[in-house]
PDB file of N, CA and C in Angstrom:
ATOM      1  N   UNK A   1     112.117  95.596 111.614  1.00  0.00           N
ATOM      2  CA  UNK A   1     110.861  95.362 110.938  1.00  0.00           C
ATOM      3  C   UNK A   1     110.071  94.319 111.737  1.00  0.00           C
ATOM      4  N   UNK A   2     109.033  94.539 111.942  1.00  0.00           N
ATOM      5  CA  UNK A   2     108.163  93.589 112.032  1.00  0.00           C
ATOM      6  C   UNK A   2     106.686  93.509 111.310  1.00  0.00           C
ATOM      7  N   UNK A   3     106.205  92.165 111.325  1.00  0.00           N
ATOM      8  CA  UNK A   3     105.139  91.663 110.515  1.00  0.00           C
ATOM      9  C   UNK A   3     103.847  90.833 111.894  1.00  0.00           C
ATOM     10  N   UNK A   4     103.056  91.391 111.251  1.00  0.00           N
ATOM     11  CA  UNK A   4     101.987  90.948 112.020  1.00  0.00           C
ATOM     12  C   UNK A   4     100.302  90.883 110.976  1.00  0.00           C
ATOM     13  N   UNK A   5      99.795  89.721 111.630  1.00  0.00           N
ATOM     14  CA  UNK A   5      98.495  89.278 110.520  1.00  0.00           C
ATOM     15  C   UNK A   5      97.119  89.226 111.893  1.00  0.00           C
ATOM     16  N   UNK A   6      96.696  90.334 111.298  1.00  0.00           N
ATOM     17  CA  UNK A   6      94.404  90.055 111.665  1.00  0.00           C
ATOM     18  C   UNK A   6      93.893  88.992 110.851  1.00  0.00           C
ATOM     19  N   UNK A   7      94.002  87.822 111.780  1.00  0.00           N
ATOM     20  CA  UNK A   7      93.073  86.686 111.257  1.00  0.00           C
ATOM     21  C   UNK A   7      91.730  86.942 110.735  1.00  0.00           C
ATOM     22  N   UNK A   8      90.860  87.944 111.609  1.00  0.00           N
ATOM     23  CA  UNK A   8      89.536  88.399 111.862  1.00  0.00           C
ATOM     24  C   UNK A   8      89.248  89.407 110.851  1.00  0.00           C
ATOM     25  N   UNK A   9      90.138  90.216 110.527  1.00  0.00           N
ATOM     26  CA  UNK A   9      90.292  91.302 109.896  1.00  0.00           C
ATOM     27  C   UNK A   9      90.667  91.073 108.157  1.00  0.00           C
ATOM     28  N   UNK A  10      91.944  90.012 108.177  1.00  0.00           N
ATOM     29  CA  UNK A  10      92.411  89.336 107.141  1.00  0.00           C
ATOM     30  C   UNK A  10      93.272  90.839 107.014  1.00  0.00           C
ATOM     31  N   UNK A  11      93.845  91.195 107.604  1.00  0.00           N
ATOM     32  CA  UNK A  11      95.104  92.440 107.471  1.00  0.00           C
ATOM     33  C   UNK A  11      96.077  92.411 107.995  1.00  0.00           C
ATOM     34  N   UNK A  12      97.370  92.633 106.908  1.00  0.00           N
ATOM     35  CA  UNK A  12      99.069  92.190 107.238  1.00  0.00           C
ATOM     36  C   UNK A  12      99.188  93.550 107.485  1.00  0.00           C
ATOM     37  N   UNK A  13      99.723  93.996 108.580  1.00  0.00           N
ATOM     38  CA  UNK A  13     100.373  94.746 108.938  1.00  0.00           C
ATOM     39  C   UNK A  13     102.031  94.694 108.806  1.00  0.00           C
ATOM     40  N   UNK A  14     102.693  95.504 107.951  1.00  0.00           N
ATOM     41  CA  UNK A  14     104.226  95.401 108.442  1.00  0.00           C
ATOM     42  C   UNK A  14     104.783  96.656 108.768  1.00  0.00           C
ATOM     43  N   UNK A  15     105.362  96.859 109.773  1.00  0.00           N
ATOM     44  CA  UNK A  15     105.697  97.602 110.723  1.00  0.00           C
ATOM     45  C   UNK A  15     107.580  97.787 110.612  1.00  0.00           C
ATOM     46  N   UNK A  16     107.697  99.094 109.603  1.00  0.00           N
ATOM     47  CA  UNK A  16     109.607  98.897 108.564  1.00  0.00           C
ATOM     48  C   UNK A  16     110.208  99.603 110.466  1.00  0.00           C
ATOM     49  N   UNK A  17     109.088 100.585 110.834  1.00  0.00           N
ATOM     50  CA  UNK A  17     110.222 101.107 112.253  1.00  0.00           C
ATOM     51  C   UNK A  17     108.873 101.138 113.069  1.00  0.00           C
ATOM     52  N   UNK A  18     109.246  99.965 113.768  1.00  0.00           N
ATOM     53  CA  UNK A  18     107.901  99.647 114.644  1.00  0.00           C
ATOM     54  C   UNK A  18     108.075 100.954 115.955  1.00  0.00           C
ATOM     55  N   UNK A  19     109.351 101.503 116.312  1.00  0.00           N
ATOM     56  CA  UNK A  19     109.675 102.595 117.086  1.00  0.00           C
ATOM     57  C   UNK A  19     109.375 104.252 116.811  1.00  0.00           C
ATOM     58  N   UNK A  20     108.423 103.556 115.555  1.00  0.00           N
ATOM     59  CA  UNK A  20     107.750 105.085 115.147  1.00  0.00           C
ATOM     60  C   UNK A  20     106.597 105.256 115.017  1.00  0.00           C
ATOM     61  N   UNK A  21     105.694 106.295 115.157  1.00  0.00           N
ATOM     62  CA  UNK A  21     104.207 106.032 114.852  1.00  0.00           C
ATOM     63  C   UNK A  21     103.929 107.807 113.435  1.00  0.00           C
ATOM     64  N   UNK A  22     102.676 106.791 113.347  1.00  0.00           N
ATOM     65  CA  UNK A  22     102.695 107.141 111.679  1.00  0.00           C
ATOM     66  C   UNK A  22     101.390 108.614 112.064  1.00  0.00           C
ATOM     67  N   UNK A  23     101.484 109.728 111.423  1.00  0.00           N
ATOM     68  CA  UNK A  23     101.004 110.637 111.398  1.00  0.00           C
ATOM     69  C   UNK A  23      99.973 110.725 110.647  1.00  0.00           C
ATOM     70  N   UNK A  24     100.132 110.179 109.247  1.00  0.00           N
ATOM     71  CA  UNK A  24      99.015 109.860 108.170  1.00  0.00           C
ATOM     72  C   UNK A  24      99.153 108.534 107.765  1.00  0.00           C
ATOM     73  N   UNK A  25      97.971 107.761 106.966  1.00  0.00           N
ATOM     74  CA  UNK A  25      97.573 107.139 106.424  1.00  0.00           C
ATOM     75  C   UNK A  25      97.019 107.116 105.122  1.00  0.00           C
ATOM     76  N   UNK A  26      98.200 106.513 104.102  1.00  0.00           N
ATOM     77  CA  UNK A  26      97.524 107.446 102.518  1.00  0.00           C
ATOM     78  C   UNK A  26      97.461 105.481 101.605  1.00  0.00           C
ATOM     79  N   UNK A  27      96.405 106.162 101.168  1.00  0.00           N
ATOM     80  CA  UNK A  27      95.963 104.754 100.099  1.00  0.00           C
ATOM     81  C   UNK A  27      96.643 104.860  99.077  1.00  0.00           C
ATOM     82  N   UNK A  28      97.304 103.549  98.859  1.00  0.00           N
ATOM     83  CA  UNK A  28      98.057 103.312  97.466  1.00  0.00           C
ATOM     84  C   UNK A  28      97.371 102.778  96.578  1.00  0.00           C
ATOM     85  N   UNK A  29      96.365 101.755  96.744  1.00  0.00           N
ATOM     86  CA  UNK A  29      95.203 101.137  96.197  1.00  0.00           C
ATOM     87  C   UNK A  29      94.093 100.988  97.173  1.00  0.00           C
ATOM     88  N   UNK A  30      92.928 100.305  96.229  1.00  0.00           N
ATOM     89  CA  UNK A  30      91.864  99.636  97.301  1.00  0.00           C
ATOM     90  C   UNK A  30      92.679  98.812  98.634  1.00  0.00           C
ATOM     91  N   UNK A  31      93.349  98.293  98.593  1.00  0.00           N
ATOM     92  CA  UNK A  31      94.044  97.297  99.283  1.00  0.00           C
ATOM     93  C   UNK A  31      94.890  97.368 100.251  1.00  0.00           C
ATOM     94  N   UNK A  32      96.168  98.639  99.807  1.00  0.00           N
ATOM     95  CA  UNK A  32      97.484  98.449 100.249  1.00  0.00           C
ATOM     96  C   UNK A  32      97.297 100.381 100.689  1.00  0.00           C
ATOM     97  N   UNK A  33      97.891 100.749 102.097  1.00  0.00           N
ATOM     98  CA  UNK A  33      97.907 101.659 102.782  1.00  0.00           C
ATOM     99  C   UNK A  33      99.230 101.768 103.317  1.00  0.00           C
ATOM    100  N   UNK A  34      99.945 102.750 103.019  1.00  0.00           N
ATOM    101  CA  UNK A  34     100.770 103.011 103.959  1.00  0.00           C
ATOM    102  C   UNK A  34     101.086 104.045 104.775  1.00  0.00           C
ATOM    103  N   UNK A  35     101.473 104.009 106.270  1.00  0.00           N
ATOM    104  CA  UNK A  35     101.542 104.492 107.177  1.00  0.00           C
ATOM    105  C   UNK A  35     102.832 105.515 107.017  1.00  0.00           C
ATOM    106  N   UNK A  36     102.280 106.908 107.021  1.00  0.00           N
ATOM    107  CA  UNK A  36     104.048 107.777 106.831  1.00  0.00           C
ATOM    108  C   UNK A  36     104.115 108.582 108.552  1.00  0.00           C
ATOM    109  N   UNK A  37     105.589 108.556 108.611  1.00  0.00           N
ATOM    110  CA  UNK A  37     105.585 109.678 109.760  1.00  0.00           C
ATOM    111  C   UNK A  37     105.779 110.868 109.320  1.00  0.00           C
ATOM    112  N   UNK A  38     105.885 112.314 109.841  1.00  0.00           N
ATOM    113  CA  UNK A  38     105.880 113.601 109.998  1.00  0.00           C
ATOM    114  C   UNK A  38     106.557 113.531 108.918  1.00  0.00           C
ATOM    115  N   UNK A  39     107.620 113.278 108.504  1.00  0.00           N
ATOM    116  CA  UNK A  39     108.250 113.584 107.961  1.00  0.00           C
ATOM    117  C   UNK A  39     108.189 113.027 106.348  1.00  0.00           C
ATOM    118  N   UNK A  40     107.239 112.394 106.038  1.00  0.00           N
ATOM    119  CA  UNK A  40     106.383 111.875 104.947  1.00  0.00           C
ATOM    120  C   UNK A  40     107.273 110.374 104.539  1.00  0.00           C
ATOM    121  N   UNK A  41     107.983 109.790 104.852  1.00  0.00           N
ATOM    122  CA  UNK A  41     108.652 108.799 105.210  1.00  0.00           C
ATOM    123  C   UNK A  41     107.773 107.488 105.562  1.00  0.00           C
ATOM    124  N   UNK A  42     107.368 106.484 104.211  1.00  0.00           N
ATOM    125  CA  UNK A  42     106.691 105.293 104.874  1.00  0.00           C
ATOM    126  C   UNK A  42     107.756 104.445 106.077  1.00  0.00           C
ATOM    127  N   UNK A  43     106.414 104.275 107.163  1.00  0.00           N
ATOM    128  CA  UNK A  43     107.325 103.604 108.142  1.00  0.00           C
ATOM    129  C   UNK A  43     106.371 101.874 108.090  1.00  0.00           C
ATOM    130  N   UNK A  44     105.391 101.949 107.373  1.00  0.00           N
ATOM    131  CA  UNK A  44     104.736 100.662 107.628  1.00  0.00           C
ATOM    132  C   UNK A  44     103.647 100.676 106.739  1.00  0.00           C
ATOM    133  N   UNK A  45     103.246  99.547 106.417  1.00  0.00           N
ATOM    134  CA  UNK A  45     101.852  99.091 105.548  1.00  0.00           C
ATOM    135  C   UNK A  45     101.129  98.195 106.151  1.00  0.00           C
ATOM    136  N   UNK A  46     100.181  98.571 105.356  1.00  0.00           N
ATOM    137  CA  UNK A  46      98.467  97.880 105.943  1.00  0.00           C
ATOM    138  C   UNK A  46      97.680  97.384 104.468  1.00  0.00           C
ATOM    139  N   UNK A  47      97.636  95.667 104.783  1.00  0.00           N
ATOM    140  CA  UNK A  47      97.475  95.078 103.522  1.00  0.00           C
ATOM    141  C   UNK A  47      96.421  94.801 103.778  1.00  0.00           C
ATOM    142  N   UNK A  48      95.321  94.834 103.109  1.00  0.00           N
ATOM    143  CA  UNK A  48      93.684  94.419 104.046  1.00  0.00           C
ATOM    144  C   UNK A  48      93.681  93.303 102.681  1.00  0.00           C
ATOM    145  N   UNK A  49      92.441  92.395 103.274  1.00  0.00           N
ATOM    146  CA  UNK A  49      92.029  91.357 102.422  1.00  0.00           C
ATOM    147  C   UNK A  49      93.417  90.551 101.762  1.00  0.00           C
ATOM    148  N   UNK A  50      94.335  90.262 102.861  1.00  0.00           N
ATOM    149  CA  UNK A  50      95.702  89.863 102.908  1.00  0.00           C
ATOM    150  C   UNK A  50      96.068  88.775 101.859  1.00  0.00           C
ATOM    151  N   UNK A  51      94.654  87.829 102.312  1.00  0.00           N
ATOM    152  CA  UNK A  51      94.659  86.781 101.915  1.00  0.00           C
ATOM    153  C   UNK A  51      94.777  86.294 100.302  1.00  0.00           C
ATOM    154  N   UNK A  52      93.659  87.217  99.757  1.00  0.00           N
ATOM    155  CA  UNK A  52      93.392  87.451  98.252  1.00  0.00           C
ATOM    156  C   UNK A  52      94.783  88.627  97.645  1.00  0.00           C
ATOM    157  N   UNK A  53      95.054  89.377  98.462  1.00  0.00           N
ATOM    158  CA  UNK A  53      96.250  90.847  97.688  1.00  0.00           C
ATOM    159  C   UNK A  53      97.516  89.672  97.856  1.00  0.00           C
ATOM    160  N   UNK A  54      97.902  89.159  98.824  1.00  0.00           N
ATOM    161  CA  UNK A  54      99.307  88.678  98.895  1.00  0.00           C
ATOM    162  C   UNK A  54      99.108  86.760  99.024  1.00  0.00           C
ATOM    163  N   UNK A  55      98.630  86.417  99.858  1.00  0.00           N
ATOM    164  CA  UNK A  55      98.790  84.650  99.526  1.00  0.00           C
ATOM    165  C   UNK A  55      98.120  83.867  98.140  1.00  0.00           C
ATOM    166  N   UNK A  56      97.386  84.517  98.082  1.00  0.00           N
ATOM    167  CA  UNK A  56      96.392  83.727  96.702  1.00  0.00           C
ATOM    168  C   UNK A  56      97.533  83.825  95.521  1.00  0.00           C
ATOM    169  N   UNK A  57      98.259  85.296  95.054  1.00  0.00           N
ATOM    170  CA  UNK A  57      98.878  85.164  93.895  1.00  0.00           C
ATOM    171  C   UNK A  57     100.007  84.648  94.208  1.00  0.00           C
ATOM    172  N   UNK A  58     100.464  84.310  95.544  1.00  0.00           N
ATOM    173  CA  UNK A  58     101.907  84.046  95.782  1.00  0.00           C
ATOM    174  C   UNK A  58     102.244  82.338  95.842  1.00  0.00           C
ATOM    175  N   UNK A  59     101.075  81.706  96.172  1.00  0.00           N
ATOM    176  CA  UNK A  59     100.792  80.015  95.995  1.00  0.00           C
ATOM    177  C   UNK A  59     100.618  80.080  94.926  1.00  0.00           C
ATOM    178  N   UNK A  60      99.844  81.164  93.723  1.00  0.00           N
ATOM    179  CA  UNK A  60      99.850  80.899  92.180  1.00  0.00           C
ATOM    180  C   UNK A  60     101.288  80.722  91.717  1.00  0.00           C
ATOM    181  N   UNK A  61     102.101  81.862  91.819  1.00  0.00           N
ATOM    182  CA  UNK A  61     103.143  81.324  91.348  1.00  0.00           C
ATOM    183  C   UNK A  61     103.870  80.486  91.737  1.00  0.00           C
ATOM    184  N   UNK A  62     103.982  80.209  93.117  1.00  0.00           N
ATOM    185  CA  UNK A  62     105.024  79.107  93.466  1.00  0.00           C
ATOM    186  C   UNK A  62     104.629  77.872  93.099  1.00  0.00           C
ATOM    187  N   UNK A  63     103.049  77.463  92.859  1.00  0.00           N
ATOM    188  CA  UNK A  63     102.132  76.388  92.038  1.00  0.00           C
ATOM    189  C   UNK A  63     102.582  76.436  90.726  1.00  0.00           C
ATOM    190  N   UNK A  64     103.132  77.706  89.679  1.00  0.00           N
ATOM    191  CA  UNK A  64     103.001  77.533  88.443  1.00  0.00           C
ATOM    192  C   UNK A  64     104.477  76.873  87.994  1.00  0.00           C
ATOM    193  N   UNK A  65     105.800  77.405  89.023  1.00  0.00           N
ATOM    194  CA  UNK A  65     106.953  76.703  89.613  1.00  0.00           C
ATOM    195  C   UNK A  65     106.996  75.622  89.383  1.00  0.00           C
ATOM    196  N   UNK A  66     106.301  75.049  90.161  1.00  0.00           N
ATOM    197  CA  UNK A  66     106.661  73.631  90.555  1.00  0.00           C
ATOM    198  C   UNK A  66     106.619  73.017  89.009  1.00  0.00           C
ATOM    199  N   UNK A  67     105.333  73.026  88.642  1.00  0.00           N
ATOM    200  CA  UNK A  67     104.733  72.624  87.453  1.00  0.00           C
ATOM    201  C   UNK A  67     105.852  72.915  86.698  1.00  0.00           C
ATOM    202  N   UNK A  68     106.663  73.459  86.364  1.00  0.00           N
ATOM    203  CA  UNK A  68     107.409  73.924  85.409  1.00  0.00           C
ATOM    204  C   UNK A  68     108.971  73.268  85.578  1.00  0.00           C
ATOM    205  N   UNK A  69     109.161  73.437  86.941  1.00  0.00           N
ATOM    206  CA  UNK A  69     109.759  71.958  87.190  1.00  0.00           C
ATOM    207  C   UNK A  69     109.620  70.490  87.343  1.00  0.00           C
ATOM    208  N   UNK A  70     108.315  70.493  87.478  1.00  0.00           N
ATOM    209  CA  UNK A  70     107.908  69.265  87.135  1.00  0.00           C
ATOM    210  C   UNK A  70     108.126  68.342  85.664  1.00  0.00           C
ATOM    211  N   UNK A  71     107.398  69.551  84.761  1.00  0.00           N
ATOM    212  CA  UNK A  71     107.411  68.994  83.607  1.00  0.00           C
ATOM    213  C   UNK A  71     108.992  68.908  83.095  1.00  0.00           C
ATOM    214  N   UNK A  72     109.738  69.352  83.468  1.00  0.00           N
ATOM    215  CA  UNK A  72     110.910  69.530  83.052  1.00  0.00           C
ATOM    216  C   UNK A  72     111.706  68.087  83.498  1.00  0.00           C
ATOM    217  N   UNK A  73     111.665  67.383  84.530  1.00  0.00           N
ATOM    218  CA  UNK A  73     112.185  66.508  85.029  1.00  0.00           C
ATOM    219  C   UNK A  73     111.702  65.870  83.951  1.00  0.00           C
ATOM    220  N   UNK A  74     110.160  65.301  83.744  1.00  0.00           N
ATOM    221  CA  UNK A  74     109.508  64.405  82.862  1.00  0.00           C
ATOM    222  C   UNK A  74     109.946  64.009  81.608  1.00  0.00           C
ATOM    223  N   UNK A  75     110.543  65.647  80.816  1.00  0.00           N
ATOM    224  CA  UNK A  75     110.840  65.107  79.566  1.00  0.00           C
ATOM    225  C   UNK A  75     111.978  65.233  79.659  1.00  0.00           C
ATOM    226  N   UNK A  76     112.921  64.569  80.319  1.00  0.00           N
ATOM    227  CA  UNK A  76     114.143  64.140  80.723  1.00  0.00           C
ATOM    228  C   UNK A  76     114.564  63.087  80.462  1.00  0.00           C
TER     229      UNK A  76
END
């Protein structure tokens, strides 16, 4: 597997068999695309607007975490 990010673009590419190339391109949402080979087999995805689909909710929760350990120490 590999993972790769368009700064410019704001699109995560992850690449499950980077030794394959993908025949179609089918939308799962506005957002999230994945790449199948011949054989209809996802080999990779294409996350556009990366930033907002995958980091924004993923600092939400690890932010809502903390907090939750936080408060927990407190009323200790």
């Amino acid at each position: 597997m590999k993972a790769r990010y368009d700064k410019k673009y704001d699109i995560l590419y992850i690449d499950l068999y980077p030794e394959k190339r993908a025949c179609e391109i089918v939308p799962l949402n506005d957002d999230i695309y994945a790449d199948v080979d011949e054989n209809g087999s996802i080999i990779g995805l294409e996350i556009w607007r990366a930033s907002q689909t995958i980091a924004k909710p993923l600092a939400e929760n690890i932010a809502k975490e903390i907090e939750k350990v936080l408060k927990q120490r407190l009323t200790k």
